[in-house]
Structure formats: C-alpha cells, structure tokens
PDB file of N, CA and C in Angstrom:
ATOM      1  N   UNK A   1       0.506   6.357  44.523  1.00  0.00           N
ATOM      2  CA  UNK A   1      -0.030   5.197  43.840  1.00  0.00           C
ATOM      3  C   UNK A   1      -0.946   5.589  42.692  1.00  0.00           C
ATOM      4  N   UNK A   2      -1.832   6.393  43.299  1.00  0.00           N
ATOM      5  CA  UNK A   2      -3.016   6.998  41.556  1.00  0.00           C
ATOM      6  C   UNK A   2      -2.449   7.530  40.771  1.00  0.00           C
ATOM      7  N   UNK A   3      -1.225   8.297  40.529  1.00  0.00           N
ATOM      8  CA  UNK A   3      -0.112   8.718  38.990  1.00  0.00           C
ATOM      9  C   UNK A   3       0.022   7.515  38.719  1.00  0.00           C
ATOM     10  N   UNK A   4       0.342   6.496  39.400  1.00  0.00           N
ATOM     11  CA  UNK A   4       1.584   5.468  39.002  1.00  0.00           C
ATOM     12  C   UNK A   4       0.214   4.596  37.597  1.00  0.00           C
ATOM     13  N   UNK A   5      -1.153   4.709  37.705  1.00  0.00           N
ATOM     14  CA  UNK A   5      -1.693   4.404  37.028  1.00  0.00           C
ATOM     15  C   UNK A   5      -1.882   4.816  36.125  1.00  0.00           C
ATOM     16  N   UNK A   6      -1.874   6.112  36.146  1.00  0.00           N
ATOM     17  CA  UNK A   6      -1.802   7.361  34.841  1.00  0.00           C
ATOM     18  C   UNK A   6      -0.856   6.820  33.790  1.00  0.00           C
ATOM     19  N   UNK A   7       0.148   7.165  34.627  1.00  0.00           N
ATOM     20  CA  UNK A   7       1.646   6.669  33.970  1.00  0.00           C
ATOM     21  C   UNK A   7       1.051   5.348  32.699  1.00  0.00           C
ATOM     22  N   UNK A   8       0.821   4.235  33.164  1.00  0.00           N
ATOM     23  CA  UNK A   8       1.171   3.231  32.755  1.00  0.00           C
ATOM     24  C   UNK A   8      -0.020   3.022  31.859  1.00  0.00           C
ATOM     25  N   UNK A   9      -1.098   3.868  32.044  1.00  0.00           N
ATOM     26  CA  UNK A   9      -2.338   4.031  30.682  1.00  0.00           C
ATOM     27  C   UNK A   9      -1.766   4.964  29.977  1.00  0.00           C
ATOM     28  N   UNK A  10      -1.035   5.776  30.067  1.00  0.00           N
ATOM     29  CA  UNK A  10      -0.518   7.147  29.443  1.00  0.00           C
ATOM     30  C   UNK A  10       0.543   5.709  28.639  1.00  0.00           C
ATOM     31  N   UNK A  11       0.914   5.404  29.027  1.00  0.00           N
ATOM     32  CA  UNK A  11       2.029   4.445  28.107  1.00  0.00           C
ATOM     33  C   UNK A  11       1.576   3.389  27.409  1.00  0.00           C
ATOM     34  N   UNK A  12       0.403   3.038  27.961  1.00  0.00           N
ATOM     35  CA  UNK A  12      -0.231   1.601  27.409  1.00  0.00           C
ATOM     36  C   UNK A  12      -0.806   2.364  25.956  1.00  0.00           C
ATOM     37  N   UNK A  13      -1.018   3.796  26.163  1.00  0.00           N
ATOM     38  CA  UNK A  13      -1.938   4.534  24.635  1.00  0.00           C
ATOM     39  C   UNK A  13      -0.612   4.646  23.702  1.00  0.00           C
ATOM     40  N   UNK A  14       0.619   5.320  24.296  1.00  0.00           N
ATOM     41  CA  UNK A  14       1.354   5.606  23.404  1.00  0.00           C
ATOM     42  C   UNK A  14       1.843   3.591  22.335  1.00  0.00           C
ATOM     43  N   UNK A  15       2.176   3.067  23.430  1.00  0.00           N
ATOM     44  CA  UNK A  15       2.036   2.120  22.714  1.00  0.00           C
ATOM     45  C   UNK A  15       1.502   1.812  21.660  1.00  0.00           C
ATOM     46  N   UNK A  16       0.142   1.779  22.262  1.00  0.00           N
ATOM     47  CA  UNK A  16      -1.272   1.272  20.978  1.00  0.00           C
ATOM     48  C   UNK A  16      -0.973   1.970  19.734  1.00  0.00           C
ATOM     49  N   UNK A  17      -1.071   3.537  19.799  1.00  0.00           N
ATOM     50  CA  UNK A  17      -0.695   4.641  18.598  1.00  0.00           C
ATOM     51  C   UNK A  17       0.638   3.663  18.225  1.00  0.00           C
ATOM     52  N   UNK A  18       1.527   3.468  18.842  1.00  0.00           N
ATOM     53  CA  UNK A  18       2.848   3.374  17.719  1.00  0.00           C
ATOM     54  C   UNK A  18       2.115   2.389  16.572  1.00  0.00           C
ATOM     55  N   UNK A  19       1.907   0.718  17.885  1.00  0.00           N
ATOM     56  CA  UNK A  19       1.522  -0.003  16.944  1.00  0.00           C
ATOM     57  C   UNK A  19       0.659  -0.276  15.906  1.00  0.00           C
ATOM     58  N   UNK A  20      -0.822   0.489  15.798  1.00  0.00           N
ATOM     59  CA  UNK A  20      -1.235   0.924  14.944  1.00  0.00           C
ATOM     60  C   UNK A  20      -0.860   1.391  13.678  1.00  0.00           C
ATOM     61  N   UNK A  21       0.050   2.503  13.883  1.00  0.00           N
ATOM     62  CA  UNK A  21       1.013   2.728  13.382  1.00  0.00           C
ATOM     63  C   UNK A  21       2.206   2.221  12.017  1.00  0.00           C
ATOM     64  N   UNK A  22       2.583   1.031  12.987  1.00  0.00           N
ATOM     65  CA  UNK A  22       3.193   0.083  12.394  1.00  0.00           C
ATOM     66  C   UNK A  22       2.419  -0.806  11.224  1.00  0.00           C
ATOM     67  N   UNK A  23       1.367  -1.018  11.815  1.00  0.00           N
ATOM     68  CA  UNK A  23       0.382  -1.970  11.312  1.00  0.00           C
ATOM     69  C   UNK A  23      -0.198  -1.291   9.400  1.00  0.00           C
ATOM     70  N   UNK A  24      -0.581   0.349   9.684  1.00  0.00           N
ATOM     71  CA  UNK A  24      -0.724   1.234   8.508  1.00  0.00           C
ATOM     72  C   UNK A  24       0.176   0.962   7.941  1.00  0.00           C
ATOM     73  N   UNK A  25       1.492   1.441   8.228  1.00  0.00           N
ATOM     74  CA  UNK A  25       2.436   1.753   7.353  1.00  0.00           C
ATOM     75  C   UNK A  25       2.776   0.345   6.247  1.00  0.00           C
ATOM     76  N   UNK A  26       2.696  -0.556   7.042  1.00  0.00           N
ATOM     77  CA  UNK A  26       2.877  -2.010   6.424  1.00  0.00           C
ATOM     78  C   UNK A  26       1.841  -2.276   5.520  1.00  0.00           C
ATOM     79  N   UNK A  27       0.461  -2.090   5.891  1.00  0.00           N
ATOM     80  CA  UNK A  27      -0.096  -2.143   4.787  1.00  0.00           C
ATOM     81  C   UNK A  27       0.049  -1.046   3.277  1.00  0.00           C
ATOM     82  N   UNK A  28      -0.074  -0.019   4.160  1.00  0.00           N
ATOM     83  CA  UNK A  28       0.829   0.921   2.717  1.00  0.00           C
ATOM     84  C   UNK A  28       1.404   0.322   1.865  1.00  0.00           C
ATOM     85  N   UNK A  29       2.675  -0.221   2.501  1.00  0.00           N
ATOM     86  CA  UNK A  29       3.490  -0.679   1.753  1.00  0.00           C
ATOM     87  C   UNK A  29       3.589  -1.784   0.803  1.00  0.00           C
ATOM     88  N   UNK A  30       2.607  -2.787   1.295  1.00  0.00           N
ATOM     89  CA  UNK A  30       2.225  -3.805   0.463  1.00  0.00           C
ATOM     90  C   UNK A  30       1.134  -3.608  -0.400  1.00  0.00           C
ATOM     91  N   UNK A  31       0.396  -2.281  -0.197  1.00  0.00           N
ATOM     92  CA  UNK A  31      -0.653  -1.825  -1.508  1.00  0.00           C
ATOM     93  C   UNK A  31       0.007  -1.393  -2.238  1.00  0.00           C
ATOM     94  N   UNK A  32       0.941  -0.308  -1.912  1.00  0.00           N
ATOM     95  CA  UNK A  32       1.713   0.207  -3.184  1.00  0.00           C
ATOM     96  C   UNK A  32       2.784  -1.040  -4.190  1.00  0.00           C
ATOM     97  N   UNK A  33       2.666  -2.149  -3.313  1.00  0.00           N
ATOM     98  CA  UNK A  33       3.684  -2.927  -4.197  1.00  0.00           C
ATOM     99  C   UNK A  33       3.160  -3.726  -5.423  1.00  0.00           C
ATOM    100  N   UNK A  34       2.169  -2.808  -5.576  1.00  0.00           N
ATOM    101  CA  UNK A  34       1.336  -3.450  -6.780  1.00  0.00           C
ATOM    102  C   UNK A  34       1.311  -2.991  -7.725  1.00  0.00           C
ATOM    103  N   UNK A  35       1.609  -3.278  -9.204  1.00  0.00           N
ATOM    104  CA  UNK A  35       1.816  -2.713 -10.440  1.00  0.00           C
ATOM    105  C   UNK A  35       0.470  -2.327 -10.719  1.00  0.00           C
ATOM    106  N   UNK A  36       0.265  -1.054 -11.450  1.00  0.00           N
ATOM    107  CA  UNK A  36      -1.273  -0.826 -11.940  1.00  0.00           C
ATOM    108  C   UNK A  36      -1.951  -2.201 -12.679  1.00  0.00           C
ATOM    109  N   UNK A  37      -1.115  -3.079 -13.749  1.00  0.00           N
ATOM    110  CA  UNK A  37      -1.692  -3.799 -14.255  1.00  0.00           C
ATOM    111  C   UNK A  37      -2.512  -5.073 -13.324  1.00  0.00           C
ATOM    112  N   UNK A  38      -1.591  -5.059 -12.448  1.00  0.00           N
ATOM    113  CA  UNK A  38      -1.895  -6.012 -11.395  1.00  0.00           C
ATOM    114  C   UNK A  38      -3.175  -5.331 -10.394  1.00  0.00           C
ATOM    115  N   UNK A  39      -3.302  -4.326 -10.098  1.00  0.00           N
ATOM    116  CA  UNK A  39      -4.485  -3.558  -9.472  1.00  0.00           C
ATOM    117  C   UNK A  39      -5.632  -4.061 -10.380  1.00  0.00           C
ATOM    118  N   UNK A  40      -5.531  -3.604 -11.555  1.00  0.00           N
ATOM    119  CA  UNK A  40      -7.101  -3.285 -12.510  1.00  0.00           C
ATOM    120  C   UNK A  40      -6.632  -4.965 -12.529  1.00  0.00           C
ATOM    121  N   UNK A  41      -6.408  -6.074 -12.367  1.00  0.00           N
ATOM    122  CA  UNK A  41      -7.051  -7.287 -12.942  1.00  0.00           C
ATOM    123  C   UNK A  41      -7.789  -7.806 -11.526  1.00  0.00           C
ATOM    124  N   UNK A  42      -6.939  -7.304 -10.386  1.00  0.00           N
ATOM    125  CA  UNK A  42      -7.691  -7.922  -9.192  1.00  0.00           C
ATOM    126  C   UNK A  42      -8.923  -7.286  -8.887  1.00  0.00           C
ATOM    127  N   UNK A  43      -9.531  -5.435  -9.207  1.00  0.00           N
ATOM    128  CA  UNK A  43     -10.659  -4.481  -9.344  1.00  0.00           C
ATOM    129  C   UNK A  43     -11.714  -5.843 -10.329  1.00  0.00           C
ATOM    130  N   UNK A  44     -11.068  -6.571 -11.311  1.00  0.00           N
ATOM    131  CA  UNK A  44     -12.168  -6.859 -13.019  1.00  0.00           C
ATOM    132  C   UNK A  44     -12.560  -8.463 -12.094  1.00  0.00           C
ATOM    133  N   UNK A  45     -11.363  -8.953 -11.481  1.00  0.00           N
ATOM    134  CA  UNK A  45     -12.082 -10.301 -10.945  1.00  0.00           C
ATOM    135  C   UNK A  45     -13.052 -10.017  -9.539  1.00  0.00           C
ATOM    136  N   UNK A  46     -12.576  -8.911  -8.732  1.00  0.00           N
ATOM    137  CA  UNK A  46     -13.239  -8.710  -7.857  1.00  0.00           C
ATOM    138  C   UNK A  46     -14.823  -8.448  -8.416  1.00  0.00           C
ATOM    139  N   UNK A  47     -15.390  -7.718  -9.272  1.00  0.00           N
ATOM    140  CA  UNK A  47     -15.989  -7.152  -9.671  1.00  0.00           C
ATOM    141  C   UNK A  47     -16.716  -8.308 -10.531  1.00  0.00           C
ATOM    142  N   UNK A  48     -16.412  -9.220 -11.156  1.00  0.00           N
ATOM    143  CA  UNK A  48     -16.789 -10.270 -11.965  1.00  0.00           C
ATOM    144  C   UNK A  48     -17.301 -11.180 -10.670  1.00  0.00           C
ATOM    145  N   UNK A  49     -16.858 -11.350  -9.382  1.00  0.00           N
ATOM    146  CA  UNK A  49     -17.220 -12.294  -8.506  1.00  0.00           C
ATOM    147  C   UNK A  49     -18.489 -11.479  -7.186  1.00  0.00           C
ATOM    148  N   UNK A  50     -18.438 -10.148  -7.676  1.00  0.00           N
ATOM    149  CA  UNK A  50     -19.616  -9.095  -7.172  1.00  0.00           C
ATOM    150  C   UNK A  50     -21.003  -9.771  -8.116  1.00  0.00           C
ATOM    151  N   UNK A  51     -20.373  -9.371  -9.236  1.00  0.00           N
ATOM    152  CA  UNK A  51     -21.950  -9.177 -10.559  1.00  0.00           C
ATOM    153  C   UNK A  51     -22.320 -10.970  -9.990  1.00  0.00           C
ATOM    154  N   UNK A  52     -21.784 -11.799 -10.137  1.00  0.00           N
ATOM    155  CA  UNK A  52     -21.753 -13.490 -10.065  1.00  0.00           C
ATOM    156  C   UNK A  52     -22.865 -13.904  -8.423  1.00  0.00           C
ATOM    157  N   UNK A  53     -22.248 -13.040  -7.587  1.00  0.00           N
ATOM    158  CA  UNK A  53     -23.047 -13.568  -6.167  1.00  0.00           C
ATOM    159  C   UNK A  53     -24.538 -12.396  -6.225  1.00  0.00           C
ATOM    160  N   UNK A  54     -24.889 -11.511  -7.533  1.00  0.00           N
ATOM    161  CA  UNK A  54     -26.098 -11.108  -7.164  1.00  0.00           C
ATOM    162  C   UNK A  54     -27.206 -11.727  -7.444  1.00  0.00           C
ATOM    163  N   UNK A  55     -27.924 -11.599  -6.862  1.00  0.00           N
ATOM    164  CA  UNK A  55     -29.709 -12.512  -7.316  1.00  0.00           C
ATOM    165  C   UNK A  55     -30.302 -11.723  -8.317  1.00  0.00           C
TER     166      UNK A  55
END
C-alpha cells in the first residue's frame, strides 16, 4: 500500500511538469507572434500609461 502512494505522487509531479510545460510553450508562442513593430508600440503605450499613473 505505501509504494502505491509513491507511485501516484511520482505521477501526479510528472504530470504537473508536462503541464507547465504546455502552458510555457504556448505562451512562447504567442509572444513570438508579434511583429517588432507591434512589440515597441505596446513597450511606448505601456510606458505612456506607467509615466500617467505616477504622482
């Protein structure tokens, strides 16, 4: 009975790692799907709505 718990945390981690995993790669993929021009305008508004909320 005490492996049989091992087992199934030993699997519950590999799990977690894959999905994690999954979760990176996807975001990867949707950062890179961004044209530079499209990067530096969302950096100039981000950055315009930084300077805007300081006191």
């Amino acid at each position: 009975m005490q492996s049989n718990w091992w087992k199934v945390l030993g699997l519950a981690s590999v799990a977690s790692v894959v999905a994690t995993g999954a979760v990176i790669a996807r975001n990867e993929r949707q950062r890179r799907a961004y044209s530079p021009d499209e990067i530096r305008e969302r950096l100039h508004e981000r950055h315009a709505r930084a300077q805007q909320s300081r006191p």
